[in-house]
PDB file of N, CA and C in Angstrom:
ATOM      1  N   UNK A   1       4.427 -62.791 176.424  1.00  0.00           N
ATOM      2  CA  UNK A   1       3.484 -62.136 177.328  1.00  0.00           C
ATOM      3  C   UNK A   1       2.069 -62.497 176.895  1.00  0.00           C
ATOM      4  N   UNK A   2       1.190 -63.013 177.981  1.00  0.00           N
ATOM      5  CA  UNK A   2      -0.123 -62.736 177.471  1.00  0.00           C
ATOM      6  C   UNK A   2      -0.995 -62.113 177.568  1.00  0.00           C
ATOM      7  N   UNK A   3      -1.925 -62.021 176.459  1.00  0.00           N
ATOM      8  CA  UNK A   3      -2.297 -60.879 176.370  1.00  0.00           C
ATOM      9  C   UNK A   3      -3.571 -60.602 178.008  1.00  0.00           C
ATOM     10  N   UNK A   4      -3.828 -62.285 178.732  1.00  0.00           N
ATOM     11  CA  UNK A   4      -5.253 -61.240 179.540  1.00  0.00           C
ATOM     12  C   UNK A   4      -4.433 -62.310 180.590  1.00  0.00           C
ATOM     13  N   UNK A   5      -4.826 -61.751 181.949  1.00  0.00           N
ATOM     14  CA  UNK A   5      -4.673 -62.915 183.218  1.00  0.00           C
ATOM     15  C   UNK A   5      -5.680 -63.437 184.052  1.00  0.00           C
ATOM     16  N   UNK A   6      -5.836 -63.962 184.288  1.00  0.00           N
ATOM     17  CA  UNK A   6      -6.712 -64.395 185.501  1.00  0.00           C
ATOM     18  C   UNK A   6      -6.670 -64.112 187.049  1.00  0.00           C
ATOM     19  N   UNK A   7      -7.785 -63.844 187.870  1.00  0.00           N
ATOM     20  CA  UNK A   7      -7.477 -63.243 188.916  1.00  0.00           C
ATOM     21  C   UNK A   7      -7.871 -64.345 189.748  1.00  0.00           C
ATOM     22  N   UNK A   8      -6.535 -64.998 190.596  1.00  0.00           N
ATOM     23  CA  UNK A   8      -7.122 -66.634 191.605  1.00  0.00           C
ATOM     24  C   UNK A   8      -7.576 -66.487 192.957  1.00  0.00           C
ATOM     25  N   UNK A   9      -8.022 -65.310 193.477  1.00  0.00           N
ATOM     26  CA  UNK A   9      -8.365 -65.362 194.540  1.00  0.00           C
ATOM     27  C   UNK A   9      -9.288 -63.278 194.802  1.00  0.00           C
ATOM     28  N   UNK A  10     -10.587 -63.531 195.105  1.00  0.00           N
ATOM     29  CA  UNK A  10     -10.860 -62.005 195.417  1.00  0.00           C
ATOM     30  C   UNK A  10     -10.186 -60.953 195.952  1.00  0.00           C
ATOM     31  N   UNK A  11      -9.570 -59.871 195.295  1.00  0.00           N
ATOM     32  CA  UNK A  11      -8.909 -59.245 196.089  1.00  0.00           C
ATOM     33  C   UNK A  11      -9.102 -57.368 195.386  1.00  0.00           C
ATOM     34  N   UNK A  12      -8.781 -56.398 196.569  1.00  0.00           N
ATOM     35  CA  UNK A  12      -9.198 -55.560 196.845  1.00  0.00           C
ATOM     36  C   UNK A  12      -7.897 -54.444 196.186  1.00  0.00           C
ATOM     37  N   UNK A  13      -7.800 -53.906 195.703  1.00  0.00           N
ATOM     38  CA  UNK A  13      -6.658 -52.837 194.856  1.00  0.00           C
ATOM     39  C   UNK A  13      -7.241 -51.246 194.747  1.00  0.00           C
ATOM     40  N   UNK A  14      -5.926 -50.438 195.276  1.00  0.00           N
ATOM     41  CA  UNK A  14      -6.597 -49.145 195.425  1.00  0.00           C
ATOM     42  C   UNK A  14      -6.015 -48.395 193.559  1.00  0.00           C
ATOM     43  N   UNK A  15      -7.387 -47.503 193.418  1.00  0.00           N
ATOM     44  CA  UNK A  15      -6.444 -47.034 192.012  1.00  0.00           C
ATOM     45  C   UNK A  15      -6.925 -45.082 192.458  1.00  0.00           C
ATOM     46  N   UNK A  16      -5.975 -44.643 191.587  1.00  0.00           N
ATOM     47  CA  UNK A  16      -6.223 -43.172 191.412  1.00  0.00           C
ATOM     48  C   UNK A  16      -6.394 -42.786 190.096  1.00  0.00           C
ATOM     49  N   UNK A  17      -7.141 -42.370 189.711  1.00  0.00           N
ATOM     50  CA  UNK A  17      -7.807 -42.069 188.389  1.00  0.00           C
ATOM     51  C   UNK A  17      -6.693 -40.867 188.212  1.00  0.00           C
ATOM     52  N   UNK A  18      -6.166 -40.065 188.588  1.00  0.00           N
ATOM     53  CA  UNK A  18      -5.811 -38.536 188.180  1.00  0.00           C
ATOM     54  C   UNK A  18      -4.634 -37.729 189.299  1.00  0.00           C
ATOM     55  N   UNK A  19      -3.743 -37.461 189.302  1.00  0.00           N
ATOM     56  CA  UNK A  19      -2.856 -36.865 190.785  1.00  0.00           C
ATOM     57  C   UNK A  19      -3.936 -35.583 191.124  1.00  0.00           C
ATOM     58  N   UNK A  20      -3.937 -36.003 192.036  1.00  0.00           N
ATOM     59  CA  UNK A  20      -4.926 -35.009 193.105  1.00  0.00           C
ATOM     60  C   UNK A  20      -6.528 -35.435 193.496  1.00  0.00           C
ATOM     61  N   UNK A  21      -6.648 -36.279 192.605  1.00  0.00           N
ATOM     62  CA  UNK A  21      -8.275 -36.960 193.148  1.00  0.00           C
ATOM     63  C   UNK A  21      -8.014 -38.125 194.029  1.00  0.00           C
ATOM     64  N   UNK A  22      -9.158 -38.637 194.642  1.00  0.00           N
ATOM     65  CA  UNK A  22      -9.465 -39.399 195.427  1.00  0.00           C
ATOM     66  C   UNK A  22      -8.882 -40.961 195.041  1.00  0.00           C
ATOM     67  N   UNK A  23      -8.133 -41.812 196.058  1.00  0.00           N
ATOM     68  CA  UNK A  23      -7.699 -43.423 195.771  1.00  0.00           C
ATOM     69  C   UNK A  23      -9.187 -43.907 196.136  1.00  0.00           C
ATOM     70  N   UNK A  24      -9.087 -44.331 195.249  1.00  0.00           N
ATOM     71  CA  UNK A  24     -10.764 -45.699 195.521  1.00  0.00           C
ATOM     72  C   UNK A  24     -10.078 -47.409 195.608  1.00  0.00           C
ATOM     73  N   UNK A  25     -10.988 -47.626 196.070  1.00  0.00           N
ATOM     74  CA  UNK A  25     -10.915 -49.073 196.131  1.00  0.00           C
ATOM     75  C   UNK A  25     -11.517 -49.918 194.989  1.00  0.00           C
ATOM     76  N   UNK A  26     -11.102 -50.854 194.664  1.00  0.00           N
ATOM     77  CA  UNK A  26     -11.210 -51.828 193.354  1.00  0.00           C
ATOM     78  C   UNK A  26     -11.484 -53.240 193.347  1.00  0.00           C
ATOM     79  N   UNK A  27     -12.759 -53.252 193.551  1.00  0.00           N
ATOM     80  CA  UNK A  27     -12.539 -55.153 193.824  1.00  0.00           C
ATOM     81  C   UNK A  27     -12.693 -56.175 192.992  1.00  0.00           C
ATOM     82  N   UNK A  28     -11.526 -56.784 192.811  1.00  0.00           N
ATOM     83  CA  UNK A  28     -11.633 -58.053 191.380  1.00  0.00           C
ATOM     84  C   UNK A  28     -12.054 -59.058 192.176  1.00  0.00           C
ATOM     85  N   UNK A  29     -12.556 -59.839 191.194  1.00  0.00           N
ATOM     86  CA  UNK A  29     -13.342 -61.263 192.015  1.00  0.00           C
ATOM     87  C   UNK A  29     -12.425 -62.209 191.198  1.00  0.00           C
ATOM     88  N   UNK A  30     -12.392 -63.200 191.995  1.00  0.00           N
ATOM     89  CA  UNK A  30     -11.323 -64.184 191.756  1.00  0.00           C
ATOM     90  C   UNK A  30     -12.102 -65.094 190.591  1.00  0.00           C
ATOM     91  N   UNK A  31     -11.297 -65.147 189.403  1.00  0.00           N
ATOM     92  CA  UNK A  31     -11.503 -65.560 187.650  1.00  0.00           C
ATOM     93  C   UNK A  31     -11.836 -64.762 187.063  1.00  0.00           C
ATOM     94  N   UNK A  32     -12.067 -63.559 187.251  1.00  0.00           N
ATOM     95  CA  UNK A  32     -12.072 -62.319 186.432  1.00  0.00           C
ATOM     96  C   UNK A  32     -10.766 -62.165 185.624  1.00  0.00           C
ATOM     97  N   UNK A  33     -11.425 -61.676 184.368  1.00  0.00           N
ATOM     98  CA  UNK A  33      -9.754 -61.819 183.664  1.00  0.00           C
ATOM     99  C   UNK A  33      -9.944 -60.059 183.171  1.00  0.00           C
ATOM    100  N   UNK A  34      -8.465 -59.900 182.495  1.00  0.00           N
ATOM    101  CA  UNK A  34      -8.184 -58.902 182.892  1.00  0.00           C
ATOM    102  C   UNK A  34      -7.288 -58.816 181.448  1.00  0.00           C
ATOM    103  N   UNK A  35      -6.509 -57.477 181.116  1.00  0.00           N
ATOM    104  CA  UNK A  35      -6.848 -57.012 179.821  1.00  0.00           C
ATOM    105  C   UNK A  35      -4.746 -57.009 180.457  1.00  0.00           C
ATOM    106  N   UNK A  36      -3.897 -57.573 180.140  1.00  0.00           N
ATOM    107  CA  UNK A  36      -2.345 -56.979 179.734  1.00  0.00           C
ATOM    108  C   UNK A  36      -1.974 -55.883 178.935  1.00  0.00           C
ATOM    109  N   UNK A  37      -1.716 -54.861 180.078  1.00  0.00           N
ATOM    110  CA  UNK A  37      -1.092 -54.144 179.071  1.00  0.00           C
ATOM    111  C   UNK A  37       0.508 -53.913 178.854  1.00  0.00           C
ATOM    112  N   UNK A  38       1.265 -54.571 180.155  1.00  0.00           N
ATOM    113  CA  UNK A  38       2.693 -54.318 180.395  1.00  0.00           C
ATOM    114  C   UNK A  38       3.128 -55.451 181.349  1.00  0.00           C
ATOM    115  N   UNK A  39       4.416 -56.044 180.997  1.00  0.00           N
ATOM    116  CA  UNK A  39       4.770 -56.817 182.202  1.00  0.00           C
ATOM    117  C   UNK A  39       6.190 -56.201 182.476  1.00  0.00           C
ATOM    118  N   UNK A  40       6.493 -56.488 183.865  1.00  0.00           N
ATOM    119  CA  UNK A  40       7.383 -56.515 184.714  1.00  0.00           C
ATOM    120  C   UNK A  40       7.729 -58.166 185.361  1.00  0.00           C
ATOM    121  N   UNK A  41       8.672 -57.802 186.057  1.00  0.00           N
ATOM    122  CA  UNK A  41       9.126 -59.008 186.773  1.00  0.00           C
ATOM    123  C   UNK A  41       8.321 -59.657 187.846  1.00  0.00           C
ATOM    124  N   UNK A  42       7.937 -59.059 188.442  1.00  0.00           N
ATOM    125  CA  UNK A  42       6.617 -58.735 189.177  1.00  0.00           C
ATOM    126  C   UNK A  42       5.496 -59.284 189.263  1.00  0.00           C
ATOM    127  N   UNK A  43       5.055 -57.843 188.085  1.00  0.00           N
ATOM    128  CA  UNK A  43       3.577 -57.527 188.310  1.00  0.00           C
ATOM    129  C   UNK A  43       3.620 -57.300 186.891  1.00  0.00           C
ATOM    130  N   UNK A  44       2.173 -56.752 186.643  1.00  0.00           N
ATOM    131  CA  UNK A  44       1.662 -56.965 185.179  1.00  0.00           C
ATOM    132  C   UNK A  44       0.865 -55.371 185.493  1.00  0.00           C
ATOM    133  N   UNK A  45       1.010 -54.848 184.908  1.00  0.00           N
ATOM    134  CA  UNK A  45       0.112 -53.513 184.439  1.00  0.00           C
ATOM    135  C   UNK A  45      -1.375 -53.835 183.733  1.00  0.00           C
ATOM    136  N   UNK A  46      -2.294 -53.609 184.107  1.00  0.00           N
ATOM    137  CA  UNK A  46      -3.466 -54.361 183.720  1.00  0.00           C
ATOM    138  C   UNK A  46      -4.224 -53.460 183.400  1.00  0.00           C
ATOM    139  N   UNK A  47      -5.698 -53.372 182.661  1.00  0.00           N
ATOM    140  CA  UNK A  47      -6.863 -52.745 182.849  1.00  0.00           C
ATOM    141  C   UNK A  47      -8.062 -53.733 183.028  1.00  0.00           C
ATOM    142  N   UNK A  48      -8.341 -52.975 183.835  1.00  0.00           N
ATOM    143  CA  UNK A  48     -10.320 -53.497 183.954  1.00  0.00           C
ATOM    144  C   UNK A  48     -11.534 -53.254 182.991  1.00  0.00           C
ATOM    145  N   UNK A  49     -12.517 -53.996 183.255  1.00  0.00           N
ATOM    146  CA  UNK A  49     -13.575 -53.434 182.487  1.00  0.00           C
ATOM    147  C   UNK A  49     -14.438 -52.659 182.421  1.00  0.00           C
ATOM    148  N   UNK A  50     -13.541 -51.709 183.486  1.00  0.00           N
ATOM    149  CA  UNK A  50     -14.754 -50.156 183.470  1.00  0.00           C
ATOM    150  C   UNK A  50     -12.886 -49.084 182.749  1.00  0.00           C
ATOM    151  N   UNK A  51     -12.046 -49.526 182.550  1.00  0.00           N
ATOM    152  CA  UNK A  51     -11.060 -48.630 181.960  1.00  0.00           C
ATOM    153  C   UNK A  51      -9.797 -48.662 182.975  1.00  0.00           C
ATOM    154  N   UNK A  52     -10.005 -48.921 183.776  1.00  0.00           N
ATOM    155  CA  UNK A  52      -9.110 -48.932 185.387  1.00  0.00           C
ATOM    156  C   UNK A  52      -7.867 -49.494 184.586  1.00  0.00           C
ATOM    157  N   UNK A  53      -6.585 -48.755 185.158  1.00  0.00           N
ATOM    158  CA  UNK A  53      -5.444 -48.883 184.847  1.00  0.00           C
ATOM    159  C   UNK A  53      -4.867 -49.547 186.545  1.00  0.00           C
ATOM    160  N   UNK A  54      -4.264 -50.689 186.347  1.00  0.00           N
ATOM    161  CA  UNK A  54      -4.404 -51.879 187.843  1.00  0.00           C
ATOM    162  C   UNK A  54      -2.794 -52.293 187.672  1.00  0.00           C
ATOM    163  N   UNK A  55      -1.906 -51.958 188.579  1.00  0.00           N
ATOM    164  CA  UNK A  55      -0.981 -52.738 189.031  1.00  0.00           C
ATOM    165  C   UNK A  55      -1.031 -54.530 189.330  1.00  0.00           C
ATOM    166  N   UNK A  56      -0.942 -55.182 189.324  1.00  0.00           N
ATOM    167  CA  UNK A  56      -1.495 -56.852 189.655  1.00  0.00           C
ATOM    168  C   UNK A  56      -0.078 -57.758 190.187  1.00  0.00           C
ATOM    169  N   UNK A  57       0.635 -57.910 191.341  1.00  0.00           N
ATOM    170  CA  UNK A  57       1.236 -58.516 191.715  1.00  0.00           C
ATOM    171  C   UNK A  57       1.368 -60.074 191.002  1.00  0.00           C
ATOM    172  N   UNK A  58       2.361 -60.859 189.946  1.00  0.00           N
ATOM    173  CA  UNK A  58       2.263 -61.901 189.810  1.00  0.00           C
ATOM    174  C   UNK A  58       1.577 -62.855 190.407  1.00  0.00           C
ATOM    175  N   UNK A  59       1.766 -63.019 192.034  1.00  0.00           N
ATOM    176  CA  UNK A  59       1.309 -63.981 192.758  1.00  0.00           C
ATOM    177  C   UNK A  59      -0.272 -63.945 193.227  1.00  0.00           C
ATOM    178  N   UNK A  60      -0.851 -63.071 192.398  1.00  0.00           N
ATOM    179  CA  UNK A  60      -2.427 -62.717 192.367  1.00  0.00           C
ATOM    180  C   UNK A  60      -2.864 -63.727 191.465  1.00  0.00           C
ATOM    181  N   UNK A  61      -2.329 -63.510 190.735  1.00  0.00           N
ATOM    182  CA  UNK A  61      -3.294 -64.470 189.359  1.00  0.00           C
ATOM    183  C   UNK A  61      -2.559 -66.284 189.257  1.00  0.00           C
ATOM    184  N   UNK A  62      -4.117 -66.630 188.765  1.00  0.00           N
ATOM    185  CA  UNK A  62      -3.750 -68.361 188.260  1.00  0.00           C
ATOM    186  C   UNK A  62      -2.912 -68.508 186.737  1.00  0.00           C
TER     187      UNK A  62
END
């Protein structure tokens, strides 16, 4: 697994900080890399660089 990914194309991800607060929108810009914290078959469990805990579909990143 590695440890950061790359993001190949701009794209828009909703996150929820907390159950019961507000889904916001999240926008990674495409080569933004990104922090692994878990993989799946999938997708990769990610964080951002404001703390954001990010689902990331495999076929997102280069």
């Amino acid at each position: 697994m590695s440890d950061t990914i790359t993001i190949k194309e701009t794209i828009t991800l909703k996150h929820q900080a907390n159950l019961g607060e507000e889904i916001e929108d999240v926008e990674l810009a495409a080569g933004q890399e990104l922090a692994v914290l878990k993989e799946w078959e999938s997708a990769y469990l990610v964080k951002d660089d404001d703390g954001k805990l990010l689902n990331v579909k495999k076929d997102l990143i280069s």
